[in-house]
Protein backbone atom coordinates (compact mmCIF):
# COMPACT_ATOMS: atom_id res chain seq x y z
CA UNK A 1 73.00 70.82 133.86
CA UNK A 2 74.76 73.36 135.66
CA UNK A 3 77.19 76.40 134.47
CA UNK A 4 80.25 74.42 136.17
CA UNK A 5 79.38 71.03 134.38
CA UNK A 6 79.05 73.17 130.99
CA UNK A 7 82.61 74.94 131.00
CA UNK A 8 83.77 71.37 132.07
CA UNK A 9 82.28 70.71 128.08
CA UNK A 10 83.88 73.31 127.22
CA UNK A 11 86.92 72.49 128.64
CA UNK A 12 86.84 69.03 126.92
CA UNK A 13 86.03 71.03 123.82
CA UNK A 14 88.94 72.95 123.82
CA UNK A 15 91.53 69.94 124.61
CA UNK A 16 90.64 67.86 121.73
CA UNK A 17 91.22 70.58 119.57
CA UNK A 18 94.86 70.71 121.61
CA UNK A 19 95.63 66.93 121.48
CA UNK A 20 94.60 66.26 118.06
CA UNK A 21 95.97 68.83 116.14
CA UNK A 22 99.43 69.05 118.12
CA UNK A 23 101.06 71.35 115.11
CA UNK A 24 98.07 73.55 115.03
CA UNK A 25 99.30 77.28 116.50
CA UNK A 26 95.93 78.28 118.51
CA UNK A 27 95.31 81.43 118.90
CA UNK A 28 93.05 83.76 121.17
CA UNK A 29 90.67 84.11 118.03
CA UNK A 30 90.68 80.18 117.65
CA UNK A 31 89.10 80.16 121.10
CA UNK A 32 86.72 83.20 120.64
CA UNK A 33 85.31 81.64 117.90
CA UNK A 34 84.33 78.28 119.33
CA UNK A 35 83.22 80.59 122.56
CA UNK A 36 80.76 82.41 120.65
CA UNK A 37 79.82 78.85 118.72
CA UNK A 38 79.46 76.69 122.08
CA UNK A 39 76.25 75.66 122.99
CA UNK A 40 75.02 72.79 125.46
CA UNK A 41 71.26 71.13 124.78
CA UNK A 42 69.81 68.20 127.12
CA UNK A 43 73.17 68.10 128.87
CA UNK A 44 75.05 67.49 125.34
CA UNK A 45 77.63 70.49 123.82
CA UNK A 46 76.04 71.60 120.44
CA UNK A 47 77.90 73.59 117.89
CA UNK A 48 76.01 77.09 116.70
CA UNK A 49 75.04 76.96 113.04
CA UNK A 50 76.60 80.48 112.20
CA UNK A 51 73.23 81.25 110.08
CA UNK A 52 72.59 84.84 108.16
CA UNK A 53 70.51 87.21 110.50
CA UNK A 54 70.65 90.02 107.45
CA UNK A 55 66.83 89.94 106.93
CA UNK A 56 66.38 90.37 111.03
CA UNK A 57 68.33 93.08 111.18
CA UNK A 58 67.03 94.84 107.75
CA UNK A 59 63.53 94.53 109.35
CA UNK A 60 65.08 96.04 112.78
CA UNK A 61 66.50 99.02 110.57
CA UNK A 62 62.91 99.58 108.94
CA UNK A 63 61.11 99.00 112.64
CA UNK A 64 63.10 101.44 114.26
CA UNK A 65 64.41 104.00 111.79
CA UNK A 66 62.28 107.55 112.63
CA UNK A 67 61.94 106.48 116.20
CA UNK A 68 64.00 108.87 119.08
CA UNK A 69 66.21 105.88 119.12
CA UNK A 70 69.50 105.61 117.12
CA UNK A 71 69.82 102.42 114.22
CA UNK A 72 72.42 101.95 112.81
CA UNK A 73 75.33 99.11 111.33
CA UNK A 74 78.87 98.68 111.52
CA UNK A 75 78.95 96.00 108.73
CA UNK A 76 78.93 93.88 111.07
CA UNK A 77 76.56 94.22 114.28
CA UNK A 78 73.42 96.41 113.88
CA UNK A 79 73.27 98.65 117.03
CA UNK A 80 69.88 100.15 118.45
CA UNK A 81 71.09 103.68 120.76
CA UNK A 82 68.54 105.21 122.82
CA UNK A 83 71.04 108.28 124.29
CA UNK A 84 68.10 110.18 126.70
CA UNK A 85 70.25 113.50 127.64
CA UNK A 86 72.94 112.63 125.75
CA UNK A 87 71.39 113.31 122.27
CA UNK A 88 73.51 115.66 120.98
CA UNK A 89 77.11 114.77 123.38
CA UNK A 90 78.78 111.42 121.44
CA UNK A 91 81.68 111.78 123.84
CA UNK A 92 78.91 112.02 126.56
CA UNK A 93 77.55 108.94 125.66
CA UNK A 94 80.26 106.77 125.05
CA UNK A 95 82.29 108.09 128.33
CA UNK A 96 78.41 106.93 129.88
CA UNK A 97 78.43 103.40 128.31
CA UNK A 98 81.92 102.27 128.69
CA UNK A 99 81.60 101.69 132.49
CA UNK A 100 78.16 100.29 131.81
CA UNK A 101 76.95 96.65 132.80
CA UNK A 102 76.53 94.48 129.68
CA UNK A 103 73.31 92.49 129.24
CA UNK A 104 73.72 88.59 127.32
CA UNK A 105 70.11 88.12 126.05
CA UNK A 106 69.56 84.64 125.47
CA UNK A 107 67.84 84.13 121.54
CA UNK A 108 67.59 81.64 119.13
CA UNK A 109 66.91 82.34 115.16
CA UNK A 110 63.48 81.30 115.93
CA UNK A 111 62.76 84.12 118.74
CA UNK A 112 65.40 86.68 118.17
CA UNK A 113 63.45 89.46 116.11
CA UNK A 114 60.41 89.25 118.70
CA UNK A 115 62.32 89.61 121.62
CA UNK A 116 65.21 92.08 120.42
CA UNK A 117 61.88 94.09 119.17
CA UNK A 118 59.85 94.02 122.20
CA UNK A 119 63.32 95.14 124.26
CA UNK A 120 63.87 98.19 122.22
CA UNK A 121 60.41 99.76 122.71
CA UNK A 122 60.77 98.87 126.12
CA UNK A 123 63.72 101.02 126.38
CA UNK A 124 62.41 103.79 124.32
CA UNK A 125 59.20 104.03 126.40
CA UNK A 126 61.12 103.22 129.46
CA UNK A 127 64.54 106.20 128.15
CA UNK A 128 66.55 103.48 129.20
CA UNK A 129 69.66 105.11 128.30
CA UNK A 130 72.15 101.80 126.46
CA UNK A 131 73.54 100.39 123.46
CA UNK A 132 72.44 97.31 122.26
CA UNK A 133 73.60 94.78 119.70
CA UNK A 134 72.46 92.38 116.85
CA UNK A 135 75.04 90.23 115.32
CA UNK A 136 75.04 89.64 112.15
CA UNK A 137 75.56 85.63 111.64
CA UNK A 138 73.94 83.80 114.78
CA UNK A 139 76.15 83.06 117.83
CA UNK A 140 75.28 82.53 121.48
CA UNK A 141 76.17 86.93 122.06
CA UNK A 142 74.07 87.05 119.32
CA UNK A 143 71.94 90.48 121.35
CA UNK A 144 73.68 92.16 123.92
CA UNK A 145 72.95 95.17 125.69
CA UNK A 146 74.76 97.98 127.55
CA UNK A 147 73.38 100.18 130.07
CA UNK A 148 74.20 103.01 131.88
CA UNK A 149 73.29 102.06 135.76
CA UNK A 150 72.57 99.54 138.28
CA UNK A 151 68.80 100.49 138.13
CA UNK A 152 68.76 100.05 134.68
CA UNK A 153 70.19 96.84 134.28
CA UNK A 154 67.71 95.42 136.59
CA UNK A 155 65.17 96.89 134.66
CA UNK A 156 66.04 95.14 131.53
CA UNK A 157 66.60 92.30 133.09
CA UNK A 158 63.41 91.78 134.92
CA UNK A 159 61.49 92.51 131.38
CA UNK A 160 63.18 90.28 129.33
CA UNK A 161 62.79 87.98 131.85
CA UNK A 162 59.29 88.38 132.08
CA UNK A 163 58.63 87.58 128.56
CA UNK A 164 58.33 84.33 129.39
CA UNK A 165 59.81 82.41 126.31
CA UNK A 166 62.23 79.49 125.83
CA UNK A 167 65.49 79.65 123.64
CA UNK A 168 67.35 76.67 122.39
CA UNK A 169 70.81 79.17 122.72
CA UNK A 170 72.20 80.41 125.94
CA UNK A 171 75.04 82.62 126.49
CA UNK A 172 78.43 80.71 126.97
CA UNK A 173 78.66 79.72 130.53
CA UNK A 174 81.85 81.32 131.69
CA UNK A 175 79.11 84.71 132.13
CA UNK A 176 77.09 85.02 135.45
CA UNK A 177 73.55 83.80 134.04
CA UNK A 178 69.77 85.63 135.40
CA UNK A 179 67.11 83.41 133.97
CA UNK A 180 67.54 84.59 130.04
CA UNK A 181 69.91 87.06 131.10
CA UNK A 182 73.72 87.26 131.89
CA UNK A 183 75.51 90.07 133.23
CA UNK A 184 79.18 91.36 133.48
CA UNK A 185 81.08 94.38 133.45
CA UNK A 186 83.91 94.58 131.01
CA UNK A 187 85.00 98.70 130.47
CA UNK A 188 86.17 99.95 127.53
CA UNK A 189 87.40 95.91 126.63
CA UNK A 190 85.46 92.89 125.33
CA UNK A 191 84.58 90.89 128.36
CA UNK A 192 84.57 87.36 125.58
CA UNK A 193 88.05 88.65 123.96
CA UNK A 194 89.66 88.88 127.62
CA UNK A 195 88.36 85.49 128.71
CA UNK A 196 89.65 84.20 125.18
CA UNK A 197 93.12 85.35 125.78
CA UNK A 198 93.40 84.10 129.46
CA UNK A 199 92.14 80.54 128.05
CA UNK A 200 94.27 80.33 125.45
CA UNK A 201 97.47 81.53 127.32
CA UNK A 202 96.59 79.30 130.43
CA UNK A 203 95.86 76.27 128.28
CA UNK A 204 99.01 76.69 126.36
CA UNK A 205 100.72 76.84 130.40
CA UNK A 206 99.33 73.53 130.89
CA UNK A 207 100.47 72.24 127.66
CA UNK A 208 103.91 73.10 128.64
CA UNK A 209 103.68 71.50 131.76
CA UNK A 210 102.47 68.23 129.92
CA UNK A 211 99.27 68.76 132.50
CA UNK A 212 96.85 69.33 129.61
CA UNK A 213 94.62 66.85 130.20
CA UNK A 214 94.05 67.87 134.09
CA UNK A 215 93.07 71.81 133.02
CA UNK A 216 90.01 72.15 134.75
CA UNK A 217 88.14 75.78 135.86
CA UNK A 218 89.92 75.43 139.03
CA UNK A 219 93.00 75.62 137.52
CA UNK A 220 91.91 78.52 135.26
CA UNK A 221 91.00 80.56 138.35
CA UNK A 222 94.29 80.20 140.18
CA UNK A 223 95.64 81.01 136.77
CA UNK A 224 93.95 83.97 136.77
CA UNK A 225 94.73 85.03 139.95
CA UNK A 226 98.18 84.96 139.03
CA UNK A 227 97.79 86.80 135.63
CA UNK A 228 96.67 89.31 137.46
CA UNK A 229 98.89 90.04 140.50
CA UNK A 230 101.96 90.00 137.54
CA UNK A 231 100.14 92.78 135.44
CA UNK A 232 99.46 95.26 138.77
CA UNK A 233 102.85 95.97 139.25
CA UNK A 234 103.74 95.32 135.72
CA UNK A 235 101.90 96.95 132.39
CA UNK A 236 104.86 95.56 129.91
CA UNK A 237 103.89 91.72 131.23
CA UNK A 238 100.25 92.41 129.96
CA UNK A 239 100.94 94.49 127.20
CA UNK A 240 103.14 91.47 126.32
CA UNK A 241 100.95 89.00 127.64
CA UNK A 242 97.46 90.14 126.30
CA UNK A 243 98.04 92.20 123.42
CA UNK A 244 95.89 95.31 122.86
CA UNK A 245 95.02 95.75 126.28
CA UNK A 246 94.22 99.48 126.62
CA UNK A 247 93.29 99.80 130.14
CA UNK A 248 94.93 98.30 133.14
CA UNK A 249 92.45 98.54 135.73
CA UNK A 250 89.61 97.32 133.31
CA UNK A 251 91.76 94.25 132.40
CA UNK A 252 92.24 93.46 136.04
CA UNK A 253 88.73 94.36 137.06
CA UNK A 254 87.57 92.28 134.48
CA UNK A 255 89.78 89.17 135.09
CA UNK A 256 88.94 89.09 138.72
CA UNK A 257 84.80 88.83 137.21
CA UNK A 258 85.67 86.12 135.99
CA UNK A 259 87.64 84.16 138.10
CA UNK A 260 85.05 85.30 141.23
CA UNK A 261 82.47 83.42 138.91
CA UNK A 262 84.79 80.34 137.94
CA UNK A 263 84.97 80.21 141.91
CA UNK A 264 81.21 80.49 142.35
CA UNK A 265 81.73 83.56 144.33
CA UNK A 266 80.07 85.96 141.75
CA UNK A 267 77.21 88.03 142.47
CA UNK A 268 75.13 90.61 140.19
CA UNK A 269 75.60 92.47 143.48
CA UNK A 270 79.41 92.59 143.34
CA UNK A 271 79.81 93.30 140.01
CA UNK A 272 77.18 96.18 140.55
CA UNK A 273 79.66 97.19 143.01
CA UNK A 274 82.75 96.75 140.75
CA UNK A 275 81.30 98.89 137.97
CA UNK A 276 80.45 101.72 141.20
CA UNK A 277 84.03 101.95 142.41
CA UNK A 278 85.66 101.46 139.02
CA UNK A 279 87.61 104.82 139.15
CA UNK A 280 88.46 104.45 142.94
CA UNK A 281 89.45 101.04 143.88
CA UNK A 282 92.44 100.44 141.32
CA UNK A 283 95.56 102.81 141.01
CA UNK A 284 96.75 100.87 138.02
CA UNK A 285 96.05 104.07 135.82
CA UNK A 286 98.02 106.15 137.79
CA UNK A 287 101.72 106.54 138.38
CA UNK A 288 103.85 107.19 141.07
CA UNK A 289 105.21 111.32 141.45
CA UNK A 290 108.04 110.47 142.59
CA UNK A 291 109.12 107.39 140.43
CA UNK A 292 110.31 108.67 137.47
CA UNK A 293 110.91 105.23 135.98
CA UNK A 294 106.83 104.75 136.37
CA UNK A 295 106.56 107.40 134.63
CA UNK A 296 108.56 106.50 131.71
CA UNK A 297 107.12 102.88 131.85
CA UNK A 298 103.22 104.13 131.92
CA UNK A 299 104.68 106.32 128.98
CA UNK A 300 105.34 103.78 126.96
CA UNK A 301 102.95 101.64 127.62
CA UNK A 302 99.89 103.75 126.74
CA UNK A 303 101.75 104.68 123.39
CA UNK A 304 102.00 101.78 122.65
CA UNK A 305 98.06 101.33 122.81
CA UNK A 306 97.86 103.86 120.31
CA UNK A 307 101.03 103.15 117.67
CA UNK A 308 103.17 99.83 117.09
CA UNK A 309 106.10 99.82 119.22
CA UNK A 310 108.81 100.74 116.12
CA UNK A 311 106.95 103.65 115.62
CA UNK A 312 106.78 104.43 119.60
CA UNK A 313 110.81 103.98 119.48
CA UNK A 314 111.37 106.34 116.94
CA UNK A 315 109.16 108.90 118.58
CA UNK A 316 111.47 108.23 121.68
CA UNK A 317 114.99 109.00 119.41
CA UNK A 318 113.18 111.90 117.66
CA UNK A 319 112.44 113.29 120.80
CA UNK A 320 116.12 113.05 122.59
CA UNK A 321 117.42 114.79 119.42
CA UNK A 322 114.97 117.23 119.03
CA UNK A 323 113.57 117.94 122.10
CA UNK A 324 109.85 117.81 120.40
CA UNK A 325 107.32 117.28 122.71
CA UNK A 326 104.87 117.93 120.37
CA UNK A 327 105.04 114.53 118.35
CA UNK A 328 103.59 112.72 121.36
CA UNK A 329 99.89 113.13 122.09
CA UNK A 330 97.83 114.45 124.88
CA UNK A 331 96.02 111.60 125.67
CA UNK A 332 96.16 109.71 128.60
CA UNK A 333 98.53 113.12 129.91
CA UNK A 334 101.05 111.03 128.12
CA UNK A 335 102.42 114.96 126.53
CA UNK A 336 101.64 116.30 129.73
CA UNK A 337 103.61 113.81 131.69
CA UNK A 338 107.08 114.28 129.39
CA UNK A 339 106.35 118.04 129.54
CA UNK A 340 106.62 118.09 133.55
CA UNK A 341 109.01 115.36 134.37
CA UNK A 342 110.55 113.51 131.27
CA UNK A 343 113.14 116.11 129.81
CA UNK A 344 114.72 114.40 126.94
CA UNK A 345 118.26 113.57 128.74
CA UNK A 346 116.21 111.79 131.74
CA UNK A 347 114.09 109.86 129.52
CA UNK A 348 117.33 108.72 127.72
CA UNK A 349 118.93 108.13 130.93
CA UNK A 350 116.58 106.02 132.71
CA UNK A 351 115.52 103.72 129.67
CA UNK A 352 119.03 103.38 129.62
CA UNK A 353 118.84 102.31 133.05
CA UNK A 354 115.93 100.11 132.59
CA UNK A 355 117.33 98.39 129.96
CA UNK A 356 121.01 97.98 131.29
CA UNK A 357 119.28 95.92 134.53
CA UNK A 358 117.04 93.52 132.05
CA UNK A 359 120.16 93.07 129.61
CA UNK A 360 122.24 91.35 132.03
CA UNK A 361 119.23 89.98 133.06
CA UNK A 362 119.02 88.51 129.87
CA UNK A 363 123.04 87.61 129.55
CA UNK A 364 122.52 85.80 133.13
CA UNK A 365 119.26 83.65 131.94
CA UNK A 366 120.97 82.45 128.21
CA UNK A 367 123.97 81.70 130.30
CA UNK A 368 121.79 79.51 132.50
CA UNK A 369 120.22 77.99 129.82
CA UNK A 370 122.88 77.75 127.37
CA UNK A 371 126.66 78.12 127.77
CA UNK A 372 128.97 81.30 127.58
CA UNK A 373 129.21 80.82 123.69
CA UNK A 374 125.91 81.40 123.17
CA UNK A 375 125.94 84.65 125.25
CA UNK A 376 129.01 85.76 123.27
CA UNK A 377 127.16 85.19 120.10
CA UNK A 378 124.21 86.97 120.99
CA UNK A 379 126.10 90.30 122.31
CA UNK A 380 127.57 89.89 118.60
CA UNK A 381 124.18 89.96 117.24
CA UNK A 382 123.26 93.09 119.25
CA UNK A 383 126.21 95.15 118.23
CA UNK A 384 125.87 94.12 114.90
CA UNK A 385 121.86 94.54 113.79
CA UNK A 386 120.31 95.46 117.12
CA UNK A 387 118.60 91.88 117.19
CA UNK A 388 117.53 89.95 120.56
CA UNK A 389 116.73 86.83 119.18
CA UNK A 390 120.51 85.22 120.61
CA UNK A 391 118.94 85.92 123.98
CA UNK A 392 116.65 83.52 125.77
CA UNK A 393 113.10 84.28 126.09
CA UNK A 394 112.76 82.56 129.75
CA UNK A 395 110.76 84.64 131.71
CA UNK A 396 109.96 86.72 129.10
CA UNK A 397 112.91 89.67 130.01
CA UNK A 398 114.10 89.37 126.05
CA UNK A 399 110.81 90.98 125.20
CA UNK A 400 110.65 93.57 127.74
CA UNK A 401 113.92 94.74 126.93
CA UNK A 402 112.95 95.08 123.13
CA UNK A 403 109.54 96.92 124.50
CA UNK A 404 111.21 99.54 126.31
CA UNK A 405 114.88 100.32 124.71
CA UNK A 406 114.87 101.09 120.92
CA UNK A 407 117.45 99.73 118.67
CA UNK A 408 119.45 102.21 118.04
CA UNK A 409 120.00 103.06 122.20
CA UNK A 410 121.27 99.18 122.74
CA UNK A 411 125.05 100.58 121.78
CA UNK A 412 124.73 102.78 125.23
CA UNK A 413 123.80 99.52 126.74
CA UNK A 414 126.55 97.82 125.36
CA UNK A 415 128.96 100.48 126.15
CA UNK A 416 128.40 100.66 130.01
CA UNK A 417 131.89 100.54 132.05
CA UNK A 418 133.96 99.79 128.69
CA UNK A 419 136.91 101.64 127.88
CA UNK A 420 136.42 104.61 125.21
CA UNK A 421 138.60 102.59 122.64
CA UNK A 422 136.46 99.91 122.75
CA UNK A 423 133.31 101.70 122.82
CA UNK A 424 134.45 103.31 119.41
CA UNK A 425 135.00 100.00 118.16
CA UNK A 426 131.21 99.31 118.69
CA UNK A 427 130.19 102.33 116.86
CA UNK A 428 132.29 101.15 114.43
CA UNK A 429 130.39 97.93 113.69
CA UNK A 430 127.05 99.83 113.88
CA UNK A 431 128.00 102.04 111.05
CA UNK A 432 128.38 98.95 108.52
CA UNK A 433 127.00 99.09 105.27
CA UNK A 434 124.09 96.18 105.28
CA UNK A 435 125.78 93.91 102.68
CA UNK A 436 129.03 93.85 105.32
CA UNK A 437 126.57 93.16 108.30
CA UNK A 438 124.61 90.37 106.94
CA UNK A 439 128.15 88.57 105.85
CA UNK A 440 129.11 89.13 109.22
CA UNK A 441 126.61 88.16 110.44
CA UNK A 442 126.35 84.87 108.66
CA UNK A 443 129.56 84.32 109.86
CA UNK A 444 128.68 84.61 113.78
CA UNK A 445 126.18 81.95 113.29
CA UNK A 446 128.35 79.41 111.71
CA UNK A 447 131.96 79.42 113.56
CA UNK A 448 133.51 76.42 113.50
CA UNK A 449 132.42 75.59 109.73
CA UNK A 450 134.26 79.07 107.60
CA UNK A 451 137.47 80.54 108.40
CA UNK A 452 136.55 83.85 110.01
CA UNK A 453 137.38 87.37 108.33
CA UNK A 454 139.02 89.78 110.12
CA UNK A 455 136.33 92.11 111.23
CA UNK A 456 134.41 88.83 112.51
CA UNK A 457 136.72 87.61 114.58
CA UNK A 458 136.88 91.37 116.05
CA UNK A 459 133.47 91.35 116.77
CA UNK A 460 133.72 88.22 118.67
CA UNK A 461 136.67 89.47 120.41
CA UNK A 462 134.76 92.96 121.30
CA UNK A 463 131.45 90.39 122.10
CA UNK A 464 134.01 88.30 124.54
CA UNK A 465 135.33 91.43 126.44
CA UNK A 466 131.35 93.12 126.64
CA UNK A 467 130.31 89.53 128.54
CA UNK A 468 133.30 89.87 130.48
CA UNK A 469 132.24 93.25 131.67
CA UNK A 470 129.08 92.43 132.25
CA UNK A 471 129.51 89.25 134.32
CA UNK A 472 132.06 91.30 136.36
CA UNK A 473 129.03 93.67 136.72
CA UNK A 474 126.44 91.23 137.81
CA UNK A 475 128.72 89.92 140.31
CA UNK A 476 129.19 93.64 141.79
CA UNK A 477 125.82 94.24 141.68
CA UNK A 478 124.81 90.29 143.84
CA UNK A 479 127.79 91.14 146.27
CA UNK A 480 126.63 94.42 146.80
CA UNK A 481 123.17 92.87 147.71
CA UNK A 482 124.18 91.03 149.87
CA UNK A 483 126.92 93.11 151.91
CA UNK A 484 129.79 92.06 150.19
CA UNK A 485 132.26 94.76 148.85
């Protein structure tokens, strides 16, 4: 049976579990785990009996403890080190590894402490310099290895392959297979955890569509292709998208691995070449000089790899009022970025900025969707708590707005090209006690069934006059597009 005819099991795994449990929420980690489960046997999917591997890897720990070689566990995997030059430089060695090429032995229960034996003294007599990894229950990654170079990896390769021996348990078969080896090239992410989330959000795209049945690996690639032309240009749509990514280029880099191999376009060659030209043929890590709104985005986007995005936001505030650069760290020149171009009346300025544009963005899409009441009600909702959820999620500009503007800066938004009377009046409603918002704010939600208390129906009238200014705006702003004054 061929790769293509197994991820068409797969495939036909992963709808059932779709179509028969309609209510069920799945989740990336629902599909990772029946990824690392899948198996296919005389043309027939198999499930992986997650089975104990303790006792292999306590008799890996005793094999290889006083070696040169480094054994130790995480709780969870048991990892075997050999660092060559890099014995004494941990930074060294993971900087090394993390634009390595990842090896997928293929073992079984039956053959796994023979073979993942016989490849560590193979690397220690060979100074192979890589990481490798024993799981803990049994799964089809169950040993995987990560080495340093091109030469390497064939090295490892052609031994294991060598060895001769048949295992009932393959790698899954969205990986580009080498006899009992499959290679990729995944950077500092999990190349299984990336191809989860892609499933899971294109799957839930064709359940949308009510095209669930027809998702194919096809599909998946064009999918993929699209993913990734939205995230260049855009690092909120995957940080929203694919949560946790902490590298741009290695999310891209790795997406296009996989949809070259869906397409049966993969090569060990190319991905060789990938993992060569990893730091020269994507920009996504770096930021345009002379696009200060970049800068601010890239900003916030690699803090937010780092902290949740509250915290991020109130690291933004502290640093308008205080002007202290020192809360925000050097990493990623995020402090060294602020330092040269983000003083803390630009940053302010241009989130502003940012947010104003997706804002009426927002006002333009719930008016599309819904009707002017319900954009009334949710401009209420902002001036009142500094909650979204009145606003449409269409095209996902509701969540980039609350990703890049903190709460207590949506007043500003608010405020743009009102009157100074009535942008007092807004500051008025912000500095409510709690008790008087949340009655207000039931109130908001059901007009039509109470009589409405004075400061409601102020808020609604305030709400009426910030839509009108804002429609007036958006129609300024599409006339002025288009040549009209």
């Amino acid at each position: 049976m061929s790769k293509s005819e197994e991820r068409e099991l797969f495939f036909e795994h992963i709808k059932k579990i779709y179509m028969q449990n309609p209510d069920f929420a799945v989740t990336p980690d629902t599909i990772y785990s029946e990824l690392r489960l899948f198996n296919v046997q005389d043309g027939e999917q198999t499930r992986i009996t997650p089975d104990s591997l303790l006792n292999i890897q306590y008799q890996l720990s005793r094999k290889f403890s006083g070696t040169k070689g480094h054994i130790f566990s995480n709780g969870y995997f048991l990892a075997f080190e050999n660092r060559g030059k890099y014995e004494n430089d941990d930074n060294g060695i993971i900087d090394k590894l993390k634009n390595g090429i990842k090896l997928y032995i293929a073992c079984d229960i039956n053959n796994l402490y023979k073979i993942a034996k016989s490849l560590f003294n193979y690397i220690l007599k060979e100074d192979i310099v890589s990481q490798s990894k024993v799981a803990k229950f049994m799964r089809n990654d169950v040993l995987v290895v990560r080495v340093s170079t091109i030469e390497e990896a064939e090295k490892v390769s052609k031994f294991v392959n060598s060895l001769g021996y048949n295992s009932s348990v393959t790698p899954n078969p969205f990986i580009l297979n080498d006899g009992n080896t499959s290679v990729t090239w995944d950077g500092s992410l999990s190349y299984n955890e990336t191809l989860s989330k892609l499933l899971k959000n294109y799957f839930d795209e064709m359940k949308r569509k009510g095209e669930l049945t027809s998702a194919d690996e096809e599909g998946l690639a064009k999918f993929i292709r699209k993913e990734i032309f939205l995230c260049k240009d855009n690092p909120l749509y995957l940080l929203n998208r694919y949560q946790n990514g902490r590298d741009i280029a290695d999310f891209i880099q790795t997406s296009t691995i996989i949809a070259d191999n869906l397409g049966g376009i993969l090569t060990k060659e190319k991905i060789y070449e990938y993992q060569k030209n990893r730091n020269n043929n994507l920009s996504n890590n770096k930021i345009d000089s002379d696009d200060v709104k970049d800068k601010i985005l890239y900003v916030i986007y690699k803090l937010s790899n780092y902290y949740d995005i509250d915290y991020v936001h109130r690291m933004l505030v502290h640093y308008f009022n205080t002007n202290e650069v020192e809360i925000f760290t050097r990493r990623d020149s995020i402090r060294d970025i602020i330092i040269d171009y983000l003083s803390p009346e630009i940053l302010k300025k241009e989130i502003i900025d940012i947010g104003t544009k997706s804002f009426y963005e927002c006002i333009q899409l719930t008016l599309d969707k819904y009707d002017q009441d319900q954009c009334i009600y949710a401009i209420a909702k902002v001036i009142l708590t500094g909650e979204l959820d009145g606003l449409t999620r269409t095209y996902d500009v509701r969540n980039k707005l609350g990703l890049i503007v903190p709460k207590e800066w949506l007043g500003d938004i608010i405020k743009n090209g009102l009157a100074d009377e009535n942008k007092g009046v807004i500051d008025r409603f912000s500095s409510l006690s709690r008790e008087q918002k949340k009655v207000i704010a039931n109130q908001i939600g059901n007009t039509g069934k109470n009589e409405l208390d004075d400061l409601t129906s102020d808020l609604l009238i305030l709400s009426s006059y910030v839509y009108s200014n804002i429609r007036n705006n958006t129609l300024k702003l599409q006339n002025k597009k288009i040549g009209i004054k």
